[in-house]
Protein backbone atom coordinates (compact mmCIF):
# COMPACT_ATOMS: atom_id res chain seq x y z
CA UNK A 1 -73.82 63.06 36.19
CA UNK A 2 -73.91 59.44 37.09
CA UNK A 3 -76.26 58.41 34.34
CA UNK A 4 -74.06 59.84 31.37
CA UNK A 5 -70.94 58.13 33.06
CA UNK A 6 -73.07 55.07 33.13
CA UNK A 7 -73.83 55.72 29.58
CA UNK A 8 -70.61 56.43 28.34
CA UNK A 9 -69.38 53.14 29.88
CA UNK A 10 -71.77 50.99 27.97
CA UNK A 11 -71.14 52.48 24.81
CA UNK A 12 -67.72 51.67 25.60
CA UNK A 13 -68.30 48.19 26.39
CA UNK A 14 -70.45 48.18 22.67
CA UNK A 15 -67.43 49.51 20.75
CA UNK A 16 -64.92 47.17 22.60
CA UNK A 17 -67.33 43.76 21.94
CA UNK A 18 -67.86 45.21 18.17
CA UNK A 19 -64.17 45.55 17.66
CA UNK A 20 -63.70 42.02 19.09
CA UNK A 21 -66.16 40.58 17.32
CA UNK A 22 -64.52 41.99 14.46
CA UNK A 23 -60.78 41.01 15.25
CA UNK A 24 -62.16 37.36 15.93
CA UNK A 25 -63.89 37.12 12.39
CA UNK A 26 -60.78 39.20 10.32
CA UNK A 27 -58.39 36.63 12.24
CA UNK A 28 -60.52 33.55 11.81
CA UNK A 29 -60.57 34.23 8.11
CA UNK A 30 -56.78 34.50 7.68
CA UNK A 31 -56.19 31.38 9.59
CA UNK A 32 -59.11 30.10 7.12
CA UNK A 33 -56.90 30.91 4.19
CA UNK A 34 -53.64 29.96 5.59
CA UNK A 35 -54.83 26.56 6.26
CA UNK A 36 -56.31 26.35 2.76
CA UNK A 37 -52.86 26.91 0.95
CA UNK A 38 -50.90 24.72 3.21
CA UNK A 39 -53.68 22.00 2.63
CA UNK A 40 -53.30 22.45 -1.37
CA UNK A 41 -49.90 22.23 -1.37
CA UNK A 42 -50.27 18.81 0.89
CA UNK A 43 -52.61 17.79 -1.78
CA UNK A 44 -50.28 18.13 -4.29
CA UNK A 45 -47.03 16.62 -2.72
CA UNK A 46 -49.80 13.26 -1.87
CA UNK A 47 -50.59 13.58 -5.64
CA UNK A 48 -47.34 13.33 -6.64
CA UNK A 49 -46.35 11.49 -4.38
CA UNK A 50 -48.75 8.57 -5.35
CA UNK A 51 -48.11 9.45 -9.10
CA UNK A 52 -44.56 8.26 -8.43
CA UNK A 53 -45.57 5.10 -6.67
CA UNK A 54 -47.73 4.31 -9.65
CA UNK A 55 -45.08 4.64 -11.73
CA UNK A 56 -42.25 2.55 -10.26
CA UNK A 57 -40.44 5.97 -10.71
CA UNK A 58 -36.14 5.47 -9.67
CA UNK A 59 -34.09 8.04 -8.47
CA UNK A 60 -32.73 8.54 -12.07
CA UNK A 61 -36.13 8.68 -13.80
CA UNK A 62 -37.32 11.27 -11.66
CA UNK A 63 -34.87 13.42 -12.02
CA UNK A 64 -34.22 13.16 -15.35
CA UNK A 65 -38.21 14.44 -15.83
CA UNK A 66 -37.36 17.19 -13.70
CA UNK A 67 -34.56 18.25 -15.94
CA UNK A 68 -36.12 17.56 -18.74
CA UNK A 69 -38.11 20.72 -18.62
CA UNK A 70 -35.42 23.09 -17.82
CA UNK A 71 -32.90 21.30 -19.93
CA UNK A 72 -33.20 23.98 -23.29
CA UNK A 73 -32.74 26.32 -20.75
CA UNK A 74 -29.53 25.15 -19.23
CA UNK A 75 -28.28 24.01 -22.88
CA UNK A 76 -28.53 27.71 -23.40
CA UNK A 77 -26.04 28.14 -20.83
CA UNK A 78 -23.65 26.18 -21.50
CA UNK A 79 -25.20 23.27 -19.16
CA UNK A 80 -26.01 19.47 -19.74
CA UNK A 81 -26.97 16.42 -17.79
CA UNK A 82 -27.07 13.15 -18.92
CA UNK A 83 -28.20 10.33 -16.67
CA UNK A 84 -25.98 7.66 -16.90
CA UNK A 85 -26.88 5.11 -14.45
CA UNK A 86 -29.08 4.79 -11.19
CA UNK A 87 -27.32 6.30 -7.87
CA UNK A 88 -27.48 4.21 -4.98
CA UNK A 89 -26.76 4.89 -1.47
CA UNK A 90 -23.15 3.89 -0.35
CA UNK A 91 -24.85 3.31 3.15
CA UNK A 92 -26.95 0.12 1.16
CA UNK A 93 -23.62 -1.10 0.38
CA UNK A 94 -21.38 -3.40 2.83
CA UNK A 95 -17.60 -2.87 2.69
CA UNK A 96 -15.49 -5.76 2.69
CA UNK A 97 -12.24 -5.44 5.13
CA UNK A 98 -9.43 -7.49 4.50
CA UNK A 99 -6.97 -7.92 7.85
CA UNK A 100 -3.44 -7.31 7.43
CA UNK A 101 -1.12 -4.80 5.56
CA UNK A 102 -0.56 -4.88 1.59
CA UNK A 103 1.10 -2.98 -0.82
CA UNK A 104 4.50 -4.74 -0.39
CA UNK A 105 6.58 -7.76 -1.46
CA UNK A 106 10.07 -9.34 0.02
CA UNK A 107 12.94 -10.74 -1.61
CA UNK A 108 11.83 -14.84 -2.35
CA UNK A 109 15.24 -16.12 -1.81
CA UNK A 110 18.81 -13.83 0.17
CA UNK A 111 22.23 -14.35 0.23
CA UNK A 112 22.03 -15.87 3.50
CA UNK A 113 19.71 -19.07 2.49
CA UNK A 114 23.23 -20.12 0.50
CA UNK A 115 26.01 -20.32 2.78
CA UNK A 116 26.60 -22.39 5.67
CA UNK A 117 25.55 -20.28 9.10
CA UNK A 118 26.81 -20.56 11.88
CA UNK A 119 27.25 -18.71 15.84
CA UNK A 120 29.70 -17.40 17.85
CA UNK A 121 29.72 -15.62 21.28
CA UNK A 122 32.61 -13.50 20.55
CA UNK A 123 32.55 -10.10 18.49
CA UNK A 124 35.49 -11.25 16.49
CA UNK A 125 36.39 -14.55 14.81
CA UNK A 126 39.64 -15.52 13.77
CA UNK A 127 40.98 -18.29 11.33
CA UNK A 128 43.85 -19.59 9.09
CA UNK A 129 43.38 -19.25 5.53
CA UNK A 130 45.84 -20.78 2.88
CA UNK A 131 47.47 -17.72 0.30
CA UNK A 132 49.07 -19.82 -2.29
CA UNK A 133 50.28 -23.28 -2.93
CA UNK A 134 53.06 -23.86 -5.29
CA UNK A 135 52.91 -27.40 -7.08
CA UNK A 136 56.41 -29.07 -7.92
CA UNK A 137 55.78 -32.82 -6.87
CA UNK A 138 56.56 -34.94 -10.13
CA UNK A 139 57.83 -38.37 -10.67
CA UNK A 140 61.83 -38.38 -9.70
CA UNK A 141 65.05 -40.59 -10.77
CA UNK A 142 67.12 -42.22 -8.58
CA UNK A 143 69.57 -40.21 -6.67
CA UNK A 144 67.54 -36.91 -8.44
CA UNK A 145 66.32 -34.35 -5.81
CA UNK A 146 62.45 -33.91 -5.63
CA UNK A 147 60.99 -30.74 -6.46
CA UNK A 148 60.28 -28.76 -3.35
CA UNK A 149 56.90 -27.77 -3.11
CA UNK A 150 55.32 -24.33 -0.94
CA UNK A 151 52.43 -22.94 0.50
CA UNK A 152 51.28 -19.67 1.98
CA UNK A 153 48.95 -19.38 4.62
CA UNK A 154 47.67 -16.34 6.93
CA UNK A 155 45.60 -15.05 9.60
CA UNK A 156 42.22 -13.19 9.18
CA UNK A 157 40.02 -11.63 11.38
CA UNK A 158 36.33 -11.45 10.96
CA UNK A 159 34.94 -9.04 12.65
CA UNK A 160 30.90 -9.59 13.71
CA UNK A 161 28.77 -6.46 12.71
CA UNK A 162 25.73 -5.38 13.28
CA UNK A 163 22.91 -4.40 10.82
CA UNK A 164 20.10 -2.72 12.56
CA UNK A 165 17.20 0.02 11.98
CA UNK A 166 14.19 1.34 13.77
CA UNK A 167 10.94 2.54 12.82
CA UNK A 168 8.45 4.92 14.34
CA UNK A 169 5.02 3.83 15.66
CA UNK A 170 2.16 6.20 16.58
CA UNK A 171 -0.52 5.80 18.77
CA UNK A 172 -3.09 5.02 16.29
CA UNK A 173 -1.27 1.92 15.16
CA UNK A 174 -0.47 0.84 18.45
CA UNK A 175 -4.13 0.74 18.74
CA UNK A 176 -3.58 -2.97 16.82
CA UNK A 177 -1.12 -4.41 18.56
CA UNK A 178 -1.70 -7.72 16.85
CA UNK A 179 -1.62 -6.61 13.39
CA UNK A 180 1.06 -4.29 13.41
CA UNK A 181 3.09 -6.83 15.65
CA UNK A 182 2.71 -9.60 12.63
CA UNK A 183 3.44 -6.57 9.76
CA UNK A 184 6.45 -5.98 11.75
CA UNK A 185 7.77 -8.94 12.50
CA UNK A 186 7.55 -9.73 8.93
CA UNK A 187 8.74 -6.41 6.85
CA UNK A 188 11.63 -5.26 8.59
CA UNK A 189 13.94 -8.46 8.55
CA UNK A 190 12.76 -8.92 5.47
CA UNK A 191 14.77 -5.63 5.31
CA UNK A 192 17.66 -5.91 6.87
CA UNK A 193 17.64 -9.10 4.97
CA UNK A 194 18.12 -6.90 1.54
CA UNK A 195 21.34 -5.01 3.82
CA UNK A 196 22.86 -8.28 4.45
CA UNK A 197 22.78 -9.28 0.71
CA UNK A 198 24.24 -6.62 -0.55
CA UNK A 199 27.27 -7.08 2.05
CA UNK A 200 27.79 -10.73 1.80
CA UNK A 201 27.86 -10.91 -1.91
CA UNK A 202 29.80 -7.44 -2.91
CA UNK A 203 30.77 -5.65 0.01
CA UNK A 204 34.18 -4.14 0.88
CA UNK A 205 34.48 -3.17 3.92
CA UNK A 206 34.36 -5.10 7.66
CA UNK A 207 32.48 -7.44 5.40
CA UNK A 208 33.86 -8.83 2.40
CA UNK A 209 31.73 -10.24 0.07
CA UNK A 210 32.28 -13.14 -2.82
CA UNK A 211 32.14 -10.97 -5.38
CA UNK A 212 34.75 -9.02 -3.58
CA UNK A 213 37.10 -11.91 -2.44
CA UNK A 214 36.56 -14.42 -5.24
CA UNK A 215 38.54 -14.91 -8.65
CA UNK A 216 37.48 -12.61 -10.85
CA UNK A 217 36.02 -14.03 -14.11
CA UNK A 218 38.26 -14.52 -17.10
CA UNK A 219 36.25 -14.17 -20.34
CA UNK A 220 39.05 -15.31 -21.91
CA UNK A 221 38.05 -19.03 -20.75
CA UNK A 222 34.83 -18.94 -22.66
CA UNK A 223 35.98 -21.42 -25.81
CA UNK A 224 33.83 -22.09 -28.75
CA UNK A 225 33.49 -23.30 -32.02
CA UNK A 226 34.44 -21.52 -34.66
CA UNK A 227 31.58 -18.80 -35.83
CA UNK A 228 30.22 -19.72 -32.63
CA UNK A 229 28.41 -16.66 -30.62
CA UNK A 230 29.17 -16.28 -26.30
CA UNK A 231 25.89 -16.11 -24.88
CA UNK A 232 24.29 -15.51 -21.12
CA UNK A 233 24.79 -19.42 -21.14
CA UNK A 234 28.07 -19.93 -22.10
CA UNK A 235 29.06 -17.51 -19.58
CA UNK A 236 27.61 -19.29 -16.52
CA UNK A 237 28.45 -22.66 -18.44
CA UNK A 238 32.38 -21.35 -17.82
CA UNK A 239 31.80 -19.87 -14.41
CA UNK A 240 30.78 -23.50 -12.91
CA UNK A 241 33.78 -24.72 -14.80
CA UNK A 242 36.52 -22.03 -13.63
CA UNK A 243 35.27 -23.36 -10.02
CA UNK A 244 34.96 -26.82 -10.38
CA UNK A 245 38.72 -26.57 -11.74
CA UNK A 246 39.43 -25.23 -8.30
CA UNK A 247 38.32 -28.24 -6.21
CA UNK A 248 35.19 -27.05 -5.43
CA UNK A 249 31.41 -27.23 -6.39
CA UNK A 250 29.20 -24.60 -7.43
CA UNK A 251 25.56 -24.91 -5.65
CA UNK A 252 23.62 -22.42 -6.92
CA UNK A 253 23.56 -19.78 -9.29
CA UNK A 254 23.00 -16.22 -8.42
CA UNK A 255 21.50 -14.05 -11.68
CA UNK A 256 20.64 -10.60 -11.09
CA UNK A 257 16.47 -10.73 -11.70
């Protein structure tokens, strides 16, 4: 009894080491031919690879040879690709910054930059202003009454205003404090600035602008020769004259750009 339990154990133990032996050679072979493939394709990437190195190959060139062989193909379908210039890398390139903010422009010259300014404490200022003067001096006889002359004059009230606006700043721009401070500081009187034109030269309300106050222009004044054509010239030529006929001087010129 004990020797055929001996015996069956080694024949056991043969059958086990066989199929070992055999597992061991089937799996040493497939690792064999594994290896083989993935060392063949190695070979070939290194073959192209120094293929390409002796060529001086671009990005461009190469793939234009890779298209190149699929290209009847894709023209079939309604595809083409045309290389038109080298691709390079936007991380090769170095962008430029520029500080500041662009994209705008102010007004060179405002209303304000041609009258005489001046400052007050008060929210109201109030002066005389003459109405009217009637003329009737004249050279007189002896013992002949003069001509009695008049004028008019009245009170006015101007009244100080304010012209004001705010803007809304997020967190991201306070962020620069600096640059947003000088962009700022710049911009919005600039436009406030544009406000302020419009009121001191035409507007009608608290504030009464020139054009709203002033003697209106007569082109009836405008005298030329005969045949003679008024032109932009003429116009402003009678405008400095319609003033200067009222005692006082025209400084500057305001044309509409």
């Amino acid at each position: 009894m004990e020797l055929n339990i001996k015996n069956e154990l080694e024949a056991l133990g043969a059958t086990i080491k066989n199929d070992l032996e055999k597992s061991n050679t089937e799996l040493k072979s497939e690792v064999k031919t594994q290896l083989d493939a993935v060392q063949a394709q190695f070979d070939q990437l290194t073959a192209k690879n120094a293929d390409i190195t002796a060529k001086g190959l671009t990005f461009g060139e190469e793939l234009k040879t890779q298209l190149s062989s699929t290209n009847a193909d894709l023209l079939s379908k309604g595809f083409k690709f045309e290389i038109k210039a080298a691709l390079k890398p936007q991380a090769d390139i170095n962008p430029e910054y520029r500080a500041g903010i662009t994209g705008y422009a102010n007004r060179k010259v405002n209303a304000r930059q041609l009258f005489a300014v001046g400052s007050t404490s008060s929210d109201a200022v109030k002066f005389v202003q003459e109405s009217g003067y009637t003329q009737n001096a004249g050279i007189k006889a002896e013992g002949v009454k003069a001509g009695e002359s008049s004028f008019g004059i009245k009170q006015e009230t101007a009244l100080v205003k304010t012209i004001a606006t705010y803007i809304v700043i997020s967190k991201e721009m306070l962020n620069d404090v600096d640059g947003m401070a000088s962009y700022i500081s710049n911009r919005v009187p600039a436009k406030l600035a544009e406000v302020e034109d419009q009121e001191l030269l035409f507007g009608t309300g608290d504030i009464k602008g020139v054009g709203t106050t002033a003697m209106p222009f007569s082109g009836s004044t405008v005298t030329l020769g005969t045949g003679a054509t008024v032109n932009e010239y003429d116009v402003l030529r009678t405008g400095i004259n319609m003033v200067a006929l009222a005692n006082y001087s025209a400084t500057a010129i305001l044309v509409h750009p």
